[in-house]
PDB file of N, CA and C in Angstrom:
ATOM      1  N   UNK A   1       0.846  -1.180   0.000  1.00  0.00           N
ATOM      2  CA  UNK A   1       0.000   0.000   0.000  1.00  0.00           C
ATOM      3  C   UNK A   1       0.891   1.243   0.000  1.00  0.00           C
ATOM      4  N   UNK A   2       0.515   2.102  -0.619  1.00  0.00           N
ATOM      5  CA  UNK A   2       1.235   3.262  -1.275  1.00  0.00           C
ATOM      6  C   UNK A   2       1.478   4.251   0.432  1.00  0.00           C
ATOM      7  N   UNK A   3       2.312   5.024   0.571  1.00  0.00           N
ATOM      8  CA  UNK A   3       1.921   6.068   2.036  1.00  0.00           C
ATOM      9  C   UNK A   3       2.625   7.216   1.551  1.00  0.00           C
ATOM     10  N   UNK A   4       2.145   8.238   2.314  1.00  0.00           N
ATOM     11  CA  UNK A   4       2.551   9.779   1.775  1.00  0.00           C
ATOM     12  C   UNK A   4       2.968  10.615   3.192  1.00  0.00           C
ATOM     13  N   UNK A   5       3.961  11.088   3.319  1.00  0.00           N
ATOM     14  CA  UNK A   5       4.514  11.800   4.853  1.00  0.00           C
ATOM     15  C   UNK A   5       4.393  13.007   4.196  1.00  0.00           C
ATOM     16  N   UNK A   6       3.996  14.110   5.101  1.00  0.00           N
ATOM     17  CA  UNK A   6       3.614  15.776   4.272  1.00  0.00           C
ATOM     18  C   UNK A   6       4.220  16.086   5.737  1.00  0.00           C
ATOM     19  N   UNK A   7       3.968  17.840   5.505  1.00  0.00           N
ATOM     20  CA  UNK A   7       4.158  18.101   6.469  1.00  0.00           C
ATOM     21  C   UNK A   7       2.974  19.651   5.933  1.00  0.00           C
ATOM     22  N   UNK A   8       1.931  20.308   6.733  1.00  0.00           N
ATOM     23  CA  UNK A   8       1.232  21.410   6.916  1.00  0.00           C
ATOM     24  C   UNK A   8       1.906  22.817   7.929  1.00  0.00           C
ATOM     25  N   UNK A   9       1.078  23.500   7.438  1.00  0.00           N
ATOM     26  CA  UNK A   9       1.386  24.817   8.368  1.00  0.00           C
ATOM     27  C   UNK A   9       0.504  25.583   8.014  1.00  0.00           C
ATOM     28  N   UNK A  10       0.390  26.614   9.207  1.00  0.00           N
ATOM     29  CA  UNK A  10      -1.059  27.622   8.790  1.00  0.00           C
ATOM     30  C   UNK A  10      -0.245  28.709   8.202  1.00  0.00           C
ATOM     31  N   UNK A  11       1.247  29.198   7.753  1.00  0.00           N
ATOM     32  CA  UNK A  11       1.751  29.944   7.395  1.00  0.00           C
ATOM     33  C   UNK A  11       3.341  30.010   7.512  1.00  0.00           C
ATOM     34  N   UNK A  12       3.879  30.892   6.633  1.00  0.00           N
ATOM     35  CA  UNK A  12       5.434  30.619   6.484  1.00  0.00           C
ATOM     36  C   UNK A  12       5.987  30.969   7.780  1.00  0.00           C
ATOM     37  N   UNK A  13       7.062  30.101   8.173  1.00  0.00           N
ATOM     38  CA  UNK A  13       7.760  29.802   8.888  1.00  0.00           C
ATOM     39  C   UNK A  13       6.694  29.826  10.387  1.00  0.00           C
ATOM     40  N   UNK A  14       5.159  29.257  10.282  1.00  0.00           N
ATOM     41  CA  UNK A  14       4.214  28.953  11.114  1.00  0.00           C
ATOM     42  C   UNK A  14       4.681  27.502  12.022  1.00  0.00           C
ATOM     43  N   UNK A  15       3.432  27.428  12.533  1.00  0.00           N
ATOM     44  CA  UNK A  15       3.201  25.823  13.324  1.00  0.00           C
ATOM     45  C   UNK A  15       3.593  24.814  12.018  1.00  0.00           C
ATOM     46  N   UNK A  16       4.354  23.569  12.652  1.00  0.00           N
ATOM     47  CA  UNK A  16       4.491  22.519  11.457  1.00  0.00           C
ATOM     48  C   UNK A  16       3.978  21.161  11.967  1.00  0.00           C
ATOM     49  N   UNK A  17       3.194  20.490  11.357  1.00  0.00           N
ATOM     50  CA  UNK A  17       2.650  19.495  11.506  1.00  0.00           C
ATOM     51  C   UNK A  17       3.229  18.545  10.408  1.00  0.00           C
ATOM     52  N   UNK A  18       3.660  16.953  11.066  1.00  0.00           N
ATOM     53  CA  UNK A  18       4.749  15.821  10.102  1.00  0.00           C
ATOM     54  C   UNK A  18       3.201  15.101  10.355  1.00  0.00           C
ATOM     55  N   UNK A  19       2.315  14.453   9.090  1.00  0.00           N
ATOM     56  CA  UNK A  19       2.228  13.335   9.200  1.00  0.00           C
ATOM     57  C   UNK A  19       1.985  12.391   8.305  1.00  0.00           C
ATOM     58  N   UNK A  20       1.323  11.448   8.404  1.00  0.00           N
ATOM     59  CA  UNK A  20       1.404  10.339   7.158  1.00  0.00           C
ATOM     60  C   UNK A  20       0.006  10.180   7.343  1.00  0.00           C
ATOM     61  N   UNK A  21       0.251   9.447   5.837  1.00  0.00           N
ATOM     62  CA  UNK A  21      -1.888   8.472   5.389  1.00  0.00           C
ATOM     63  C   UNK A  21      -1.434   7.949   3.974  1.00  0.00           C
ATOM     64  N   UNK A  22      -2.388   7.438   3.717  1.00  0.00           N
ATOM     65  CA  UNK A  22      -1.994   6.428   2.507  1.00  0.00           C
ATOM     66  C   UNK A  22      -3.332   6.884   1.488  1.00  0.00           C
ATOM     67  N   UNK A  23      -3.972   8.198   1.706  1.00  0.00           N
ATOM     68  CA  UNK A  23      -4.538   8.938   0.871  1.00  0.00           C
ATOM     69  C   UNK A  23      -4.305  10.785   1.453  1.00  0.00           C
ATOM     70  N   UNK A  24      -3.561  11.419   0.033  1.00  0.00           N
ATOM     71  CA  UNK A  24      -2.634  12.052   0.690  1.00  0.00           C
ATOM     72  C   UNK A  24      -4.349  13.582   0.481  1.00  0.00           C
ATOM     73  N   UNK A  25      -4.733  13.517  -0.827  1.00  0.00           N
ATOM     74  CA  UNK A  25      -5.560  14.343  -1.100  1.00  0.00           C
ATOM     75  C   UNK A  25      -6.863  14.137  -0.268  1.00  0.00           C
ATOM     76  N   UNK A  26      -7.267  13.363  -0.028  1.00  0.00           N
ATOM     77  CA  UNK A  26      -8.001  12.815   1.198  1.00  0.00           C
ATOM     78  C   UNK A  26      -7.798  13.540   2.358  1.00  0.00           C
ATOM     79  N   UNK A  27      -6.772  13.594   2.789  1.00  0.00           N
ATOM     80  CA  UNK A  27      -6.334  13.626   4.218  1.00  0.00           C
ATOM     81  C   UNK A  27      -6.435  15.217   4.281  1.00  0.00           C
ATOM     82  N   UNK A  28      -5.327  15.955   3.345  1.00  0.00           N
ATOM     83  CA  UNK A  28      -5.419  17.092   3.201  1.00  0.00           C
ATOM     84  C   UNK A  28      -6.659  18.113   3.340  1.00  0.00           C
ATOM     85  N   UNK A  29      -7.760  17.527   2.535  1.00  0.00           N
ATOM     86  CA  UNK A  29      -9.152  17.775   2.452  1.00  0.00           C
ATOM     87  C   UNK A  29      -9.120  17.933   4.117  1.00  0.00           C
ATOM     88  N   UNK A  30      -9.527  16.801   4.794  1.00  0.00           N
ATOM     89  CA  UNK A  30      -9.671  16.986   5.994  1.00  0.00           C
ATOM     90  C   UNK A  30      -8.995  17.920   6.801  1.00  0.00           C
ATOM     91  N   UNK A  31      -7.673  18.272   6.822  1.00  0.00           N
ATOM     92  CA  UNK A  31      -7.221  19.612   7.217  1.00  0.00           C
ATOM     93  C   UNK A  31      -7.840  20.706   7.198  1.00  0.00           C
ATOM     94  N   UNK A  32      -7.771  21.062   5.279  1.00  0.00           N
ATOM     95  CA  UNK A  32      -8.353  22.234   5.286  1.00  0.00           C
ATOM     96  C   UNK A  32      -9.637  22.218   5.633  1.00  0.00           C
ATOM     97  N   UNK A  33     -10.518  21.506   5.927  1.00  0.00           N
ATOM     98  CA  UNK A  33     -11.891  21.676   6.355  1.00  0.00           C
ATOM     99  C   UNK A  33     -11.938  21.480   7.894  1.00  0.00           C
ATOM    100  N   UNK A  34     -11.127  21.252   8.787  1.00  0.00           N
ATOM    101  CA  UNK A  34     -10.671  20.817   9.815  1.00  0.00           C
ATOM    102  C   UNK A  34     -12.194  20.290  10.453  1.00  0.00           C
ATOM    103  N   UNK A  35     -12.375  19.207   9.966  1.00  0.00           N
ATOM    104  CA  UNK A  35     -12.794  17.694  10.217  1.00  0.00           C
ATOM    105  C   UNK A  35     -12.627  16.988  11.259  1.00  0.00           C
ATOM    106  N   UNK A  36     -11.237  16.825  11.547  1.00  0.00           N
ATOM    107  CA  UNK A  36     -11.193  15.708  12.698  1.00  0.00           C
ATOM    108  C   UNK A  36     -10.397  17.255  14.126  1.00  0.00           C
ATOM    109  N   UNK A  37     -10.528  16.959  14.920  1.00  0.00           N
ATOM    110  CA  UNK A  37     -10.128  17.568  16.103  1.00  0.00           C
ATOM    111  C   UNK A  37      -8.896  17.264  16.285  1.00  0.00           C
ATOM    112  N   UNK A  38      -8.463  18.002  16.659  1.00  0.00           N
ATOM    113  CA  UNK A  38      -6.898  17.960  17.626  1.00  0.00           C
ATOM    114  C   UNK A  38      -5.909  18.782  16.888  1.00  0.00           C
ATOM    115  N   UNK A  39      -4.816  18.617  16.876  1.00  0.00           N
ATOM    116  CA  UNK A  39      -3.640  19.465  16.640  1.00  0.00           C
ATOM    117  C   UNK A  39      -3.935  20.556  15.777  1.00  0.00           C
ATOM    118  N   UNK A  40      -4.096  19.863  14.391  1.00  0.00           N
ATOM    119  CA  UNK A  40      -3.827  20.747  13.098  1.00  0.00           C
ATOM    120  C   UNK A  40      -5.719  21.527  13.115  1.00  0.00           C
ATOM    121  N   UNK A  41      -6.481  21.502  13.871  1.00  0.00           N
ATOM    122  CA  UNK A  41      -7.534  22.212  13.779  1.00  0.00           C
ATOM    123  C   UNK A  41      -7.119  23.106  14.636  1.00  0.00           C
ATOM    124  N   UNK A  42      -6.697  22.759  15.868  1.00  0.00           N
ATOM    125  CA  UNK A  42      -6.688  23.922  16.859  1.00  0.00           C
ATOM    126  C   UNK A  42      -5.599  25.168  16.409  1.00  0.00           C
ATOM    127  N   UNK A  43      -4.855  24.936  15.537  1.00  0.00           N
ATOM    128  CA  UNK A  43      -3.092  25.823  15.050  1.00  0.00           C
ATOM    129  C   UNK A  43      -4.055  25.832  13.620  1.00  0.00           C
ATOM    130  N   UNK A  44      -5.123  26.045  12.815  1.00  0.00           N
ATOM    131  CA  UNK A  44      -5.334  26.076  11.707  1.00  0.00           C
ATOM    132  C   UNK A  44      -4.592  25.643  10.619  1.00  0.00           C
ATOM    133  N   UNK A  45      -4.255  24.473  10.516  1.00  0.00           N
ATOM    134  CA  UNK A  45      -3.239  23.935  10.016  1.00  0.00           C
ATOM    135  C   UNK A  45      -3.821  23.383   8.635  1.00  0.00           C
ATOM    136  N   UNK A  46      -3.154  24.137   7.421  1.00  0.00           N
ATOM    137  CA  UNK A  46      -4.000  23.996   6.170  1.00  0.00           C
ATOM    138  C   UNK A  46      -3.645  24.074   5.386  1.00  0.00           C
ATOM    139  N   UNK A  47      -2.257  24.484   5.196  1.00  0.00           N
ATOM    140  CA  UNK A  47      -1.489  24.606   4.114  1.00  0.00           C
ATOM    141  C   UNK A  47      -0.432  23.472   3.733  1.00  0.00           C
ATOM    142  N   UNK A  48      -0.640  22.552   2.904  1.00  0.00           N
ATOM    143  CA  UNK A  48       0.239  21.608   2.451  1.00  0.00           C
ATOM    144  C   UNK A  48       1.626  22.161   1.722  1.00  0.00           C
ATOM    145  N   UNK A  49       2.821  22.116   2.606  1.00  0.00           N
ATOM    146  CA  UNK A  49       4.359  22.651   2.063  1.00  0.00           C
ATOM    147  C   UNK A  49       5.054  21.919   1.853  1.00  0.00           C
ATOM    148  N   UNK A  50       5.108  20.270   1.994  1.00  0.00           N
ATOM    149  CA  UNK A  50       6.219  19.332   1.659  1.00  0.00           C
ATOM    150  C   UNK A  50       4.967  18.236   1.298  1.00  0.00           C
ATOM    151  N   UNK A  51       5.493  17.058   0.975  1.00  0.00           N
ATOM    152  CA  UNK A  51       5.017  15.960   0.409  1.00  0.00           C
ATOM    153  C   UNK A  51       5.831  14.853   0.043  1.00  0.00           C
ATOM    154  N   UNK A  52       6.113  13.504   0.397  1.00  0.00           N
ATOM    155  CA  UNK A  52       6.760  12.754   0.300  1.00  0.00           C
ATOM    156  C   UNK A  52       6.297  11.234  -0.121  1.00  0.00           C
ATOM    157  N   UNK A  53       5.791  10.401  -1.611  1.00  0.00           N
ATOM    158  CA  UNK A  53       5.143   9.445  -1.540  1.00  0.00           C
ATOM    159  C   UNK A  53       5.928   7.906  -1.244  1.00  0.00           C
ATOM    160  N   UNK A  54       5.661   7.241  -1.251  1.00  0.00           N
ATOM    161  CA  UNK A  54       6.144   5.595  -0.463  1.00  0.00           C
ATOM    162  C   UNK A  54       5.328   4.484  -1.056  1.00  0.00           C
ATOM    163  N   UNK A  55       6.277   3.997  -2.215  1.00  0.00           N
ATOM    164  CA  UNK A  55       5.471   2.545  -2.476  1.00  0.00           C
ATOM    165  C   UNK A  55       4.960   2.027  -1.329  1.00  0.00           C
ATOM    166  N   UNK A  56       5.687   1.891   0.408  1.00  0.00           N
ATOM    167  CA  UNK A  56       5.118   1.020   1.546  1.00  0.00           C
ATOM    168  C   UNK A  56       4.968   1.939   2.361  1.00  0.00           C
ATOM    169  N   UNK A  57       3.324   1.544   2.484  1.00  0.00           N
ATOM    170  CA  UNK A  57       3.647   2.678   3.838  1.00  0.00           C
ATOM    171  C   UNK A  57       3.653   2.698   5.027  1.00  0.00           C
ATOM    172  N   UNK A  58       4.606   1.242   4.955  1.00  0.00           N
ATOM    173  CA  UNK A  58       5.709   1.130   6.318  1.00  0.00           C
ATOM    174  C   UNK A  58       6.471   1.735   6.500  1.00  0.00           C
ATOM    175  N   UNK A  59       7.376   1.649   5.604  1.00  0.00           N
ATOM    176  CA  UNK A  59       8.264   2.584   4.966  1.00  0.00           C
ATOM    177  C   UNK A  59       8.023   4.465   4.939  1.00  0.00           C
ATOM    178  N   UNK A  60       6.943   4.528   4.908  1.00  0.00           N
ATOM    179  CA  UNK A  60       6.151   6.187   4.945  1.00  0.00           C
ATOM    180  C   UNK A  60       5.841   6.082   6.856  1.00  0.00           C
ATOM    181  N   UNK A  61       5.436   5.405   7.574  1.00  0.00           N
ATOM    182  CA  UNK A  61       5.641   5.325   8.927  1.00  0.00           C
ATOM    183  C   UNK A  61       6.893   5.801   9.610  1.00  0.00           C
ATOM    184  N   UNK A  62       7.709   5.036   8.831  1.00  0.00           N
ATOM    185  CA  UNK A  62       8.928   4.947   9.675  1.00  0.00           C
ATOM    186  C   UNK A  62       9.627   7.055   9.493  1.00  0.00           C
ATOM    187  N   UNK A  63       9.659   6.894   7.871  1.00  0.00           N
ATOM    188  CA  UNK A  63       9.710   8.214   7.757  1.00  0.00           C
ATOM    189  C   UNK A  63       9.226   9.332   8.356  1.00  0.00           C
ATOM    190  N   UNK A  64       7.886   9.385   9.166  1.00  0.00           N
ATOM    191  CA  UNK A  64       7.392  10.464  10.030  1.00  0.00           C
ATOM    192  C   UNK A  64       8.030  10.158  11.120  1.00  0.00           C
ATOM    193  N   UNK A  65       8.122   9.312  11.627  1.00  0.00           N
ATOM    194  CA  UNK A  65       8.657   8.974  12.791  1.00  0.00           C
ATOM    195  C   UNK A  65      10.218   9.904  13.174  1.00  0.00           C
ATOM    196  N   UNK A  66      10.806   9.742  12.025  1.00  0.00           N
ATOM    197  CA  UNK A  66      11.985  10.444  12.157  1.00  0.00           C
ATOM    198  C   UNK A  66      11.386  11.504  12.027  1.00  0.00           C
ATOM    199  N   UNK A  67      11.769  12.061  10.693  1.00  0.00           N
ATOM    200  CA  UNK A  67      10.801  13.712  10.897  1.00  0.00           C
ATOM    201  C   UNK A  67      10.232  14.340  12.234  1.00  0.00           C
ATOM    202  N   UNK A  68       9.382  13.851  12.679  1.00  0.00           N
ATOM    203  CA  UNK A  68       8.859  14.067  13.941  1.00  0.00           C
ATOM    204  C   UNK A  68       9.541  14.465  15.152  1.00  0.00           C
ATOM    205  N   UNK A  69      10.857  13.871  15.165  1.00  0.00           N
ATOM    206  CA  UNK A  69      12.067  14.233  15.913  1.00  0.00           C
ATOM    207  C   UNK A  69      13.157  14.805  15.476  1.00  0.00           C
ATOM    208  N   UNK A  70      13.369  15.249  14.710  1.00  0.00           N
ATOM    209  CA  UNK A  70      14.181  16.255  14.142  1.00  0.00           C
ATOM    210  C   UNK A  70      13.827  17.477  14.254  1.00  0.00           C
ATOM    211  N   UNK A  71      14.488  18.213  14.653  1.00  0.00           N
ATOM    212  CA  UNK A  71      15.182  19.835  14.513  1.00  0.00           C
ATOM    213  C   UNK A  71      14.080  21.138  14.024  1.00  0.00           C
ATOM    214  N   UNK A  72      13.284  21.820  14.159  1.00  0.00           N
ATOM    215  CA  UNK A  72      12.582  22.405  13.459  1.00  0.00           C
ATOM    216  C   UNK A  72      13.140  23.111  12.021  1.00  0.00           C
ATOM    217  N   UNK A  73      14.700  23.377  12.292  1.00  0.00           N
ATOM    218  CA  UNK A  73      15.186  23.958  11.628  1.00  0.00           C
ATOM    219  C   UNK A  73      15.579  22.953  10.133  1.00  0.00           C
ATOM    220  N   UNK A  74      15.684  21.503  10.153  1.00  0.00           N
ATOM    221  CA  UNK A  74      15.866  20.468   9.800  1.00  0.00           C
ATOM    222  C   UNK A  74      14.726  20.789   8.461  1.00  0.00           C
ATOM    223  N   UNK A  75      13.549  20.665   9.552  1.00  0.00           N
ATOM    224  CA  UNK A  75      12.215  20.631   8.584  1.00  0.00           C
ATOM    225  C   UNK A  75      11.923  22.177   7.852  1.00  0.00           C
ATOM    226  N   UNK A  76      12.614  22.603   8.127  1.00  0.00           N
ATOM    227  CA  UNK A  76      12.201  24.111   7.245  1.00  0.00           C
ATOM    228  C   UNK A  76      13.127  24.046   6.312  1.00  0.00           C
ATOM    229  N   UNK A  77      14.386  23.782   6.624  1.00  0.00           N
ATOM    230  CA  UNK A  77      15.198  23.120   5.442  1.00  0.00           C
ATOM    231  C   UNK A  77      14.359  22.257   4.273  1.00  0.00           C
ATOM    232  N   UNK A  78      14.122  21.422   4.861  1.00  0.00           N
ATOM    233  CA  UNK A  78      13.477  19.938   4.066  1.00  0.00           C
ATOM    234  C   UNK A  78      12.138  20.733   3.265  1.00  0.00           C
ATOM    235  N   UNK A  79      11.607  21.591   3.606  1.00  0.00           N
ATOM    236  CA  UNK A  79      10.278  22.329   2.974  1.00  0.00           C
ATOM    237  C   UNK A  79      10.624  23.363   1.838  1.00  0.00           C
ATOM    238  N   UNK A  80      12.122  24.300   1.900  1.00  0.00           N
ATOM    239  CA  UNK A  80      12.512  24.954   1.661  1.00  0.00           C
ATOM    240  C   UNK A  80      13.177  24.508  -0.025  1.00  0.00           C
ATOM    241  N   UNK A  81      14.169  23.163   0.420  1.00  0.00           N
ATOM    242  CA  UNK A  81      14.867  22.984  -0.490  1.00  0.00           C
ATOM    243  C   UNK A  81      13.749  22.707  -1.632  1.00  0.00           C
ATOM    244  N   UNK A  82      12.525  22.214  -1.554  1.00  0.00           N
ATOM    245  CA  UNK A  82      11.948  21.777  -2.259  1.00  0.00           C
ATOM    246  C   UNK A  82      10.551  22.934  -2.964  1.00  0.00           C
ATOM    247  N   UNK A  83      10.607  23.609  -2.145  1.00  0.00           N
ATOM    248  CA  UNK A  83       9.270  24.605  -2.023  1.00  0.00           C
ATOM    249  C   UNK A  83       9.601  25.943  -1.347  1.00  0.00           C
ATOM    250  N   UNK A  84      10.669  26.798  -1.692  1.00  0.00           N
ATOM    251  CA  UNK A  84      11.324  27.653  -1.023  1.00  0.00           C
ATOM    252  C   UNK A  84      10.474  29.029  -0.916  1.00  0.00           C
ATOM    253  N   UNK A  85       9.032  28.845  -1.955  1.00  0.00           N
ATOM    254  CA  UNK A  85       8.017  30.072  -1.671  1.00  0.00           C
ATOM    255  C   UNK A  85       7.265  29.504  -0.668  1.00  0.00           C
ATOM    256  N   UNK A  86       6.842  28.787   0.216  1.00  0.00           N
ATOM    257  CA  UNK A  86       6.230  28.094   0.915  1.00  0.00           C
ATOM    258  C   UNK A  86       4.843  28.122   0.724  1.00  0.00           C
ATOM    259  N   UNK A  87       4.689  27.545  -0.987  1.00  0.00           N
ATOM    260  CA  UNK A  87       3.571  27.865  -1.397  1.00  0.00           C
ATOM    261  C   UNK A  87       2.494  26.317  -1.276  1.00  0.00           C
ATOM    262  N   UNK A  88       1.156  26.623  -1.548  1.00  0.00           N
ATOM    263  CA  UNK A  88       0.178  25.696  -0.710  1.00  0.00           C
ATOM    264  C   UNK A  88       0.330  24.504  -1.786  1.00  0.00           C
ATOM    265  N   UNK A  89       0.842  23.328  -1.795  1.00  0.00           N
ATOM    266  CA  UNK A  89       1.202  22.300  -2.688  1.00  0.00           C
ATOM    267  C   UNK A  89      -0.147  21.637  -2.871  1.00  0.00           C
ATOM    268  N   UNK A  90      -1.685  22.444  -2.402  1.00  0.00           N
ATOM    269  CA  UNK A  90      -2.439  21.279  -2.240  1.00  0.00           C
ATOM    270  C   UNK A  90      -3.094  20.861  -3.595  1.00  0.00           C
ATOM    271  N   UNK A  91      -2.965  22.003  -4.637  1.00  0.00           N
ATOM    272  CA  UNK A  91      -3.686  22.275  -6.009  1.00  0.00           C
ATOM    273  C   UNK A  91      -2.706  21.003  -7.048  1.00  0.00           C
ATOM    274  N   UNK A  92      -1.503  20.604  -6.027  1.00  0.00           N
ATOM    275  CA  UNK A  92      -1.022  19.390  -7.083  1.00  0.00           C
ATOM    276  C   UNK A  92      -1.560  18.058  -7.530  1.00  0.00           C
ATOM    277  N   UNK A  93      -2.127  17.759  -6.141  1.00  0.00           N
ATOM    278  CA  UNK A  93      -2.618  16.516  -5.804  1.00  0.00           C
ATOM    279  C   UNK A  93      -3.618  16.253  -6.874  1.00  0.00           C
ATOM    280  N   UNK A  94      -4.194  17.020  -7.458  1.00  0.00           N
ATOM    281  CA  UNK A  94      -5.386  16.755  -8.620  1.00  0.00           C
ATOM    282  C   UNK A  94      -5.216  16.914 -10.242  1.00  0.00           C
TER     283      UNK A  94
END
């Protein structure tokens, strides 16, 4: 099964949220409509800035996992090198 590690923010150099799902446009949806409760609703967390897909998404597990513990500065790197306007990646997914 395919998995996707992203990471959100309600704005540049904002709150950052690492996580994974194995439906990435799906999930996103749920952000921006903030759907499910907890973290990324309460920090308005809605803007998709990184994206990472995983033939396994064991393999996409393990990857947040790290992420998750790394450096903030790490992950603004990692968002940057790839997306250095920290623009909303969510219009890709379709």
């Amino acid at each position: 099964m395919t998995g996707w590690v992203y990471i959100v923010t309600n704005q540049r150099d904002g709150t950052l949220y690492v996580g994974v799902t194995n439906n990435l446009p799906r999930r996103i949806w749920e952000h921006r409509e903030a759907v499910v409760e907890g973290f990324t609703k309460q920090y308005r967390l809605k803007q998709l800035v990184w994206f990472e897909q995983h033939d396994d998404i064991a393999e996409a597990i393990r990857l947040e996992k790290r992420l998750k513990k790394w450096p903030r500065q790490w992950k603004i790197n990692l968002i940057e090198a790839e997306n250095p306007d920290w623009e909303d990646l969510y219009r890709m997914l379709f």
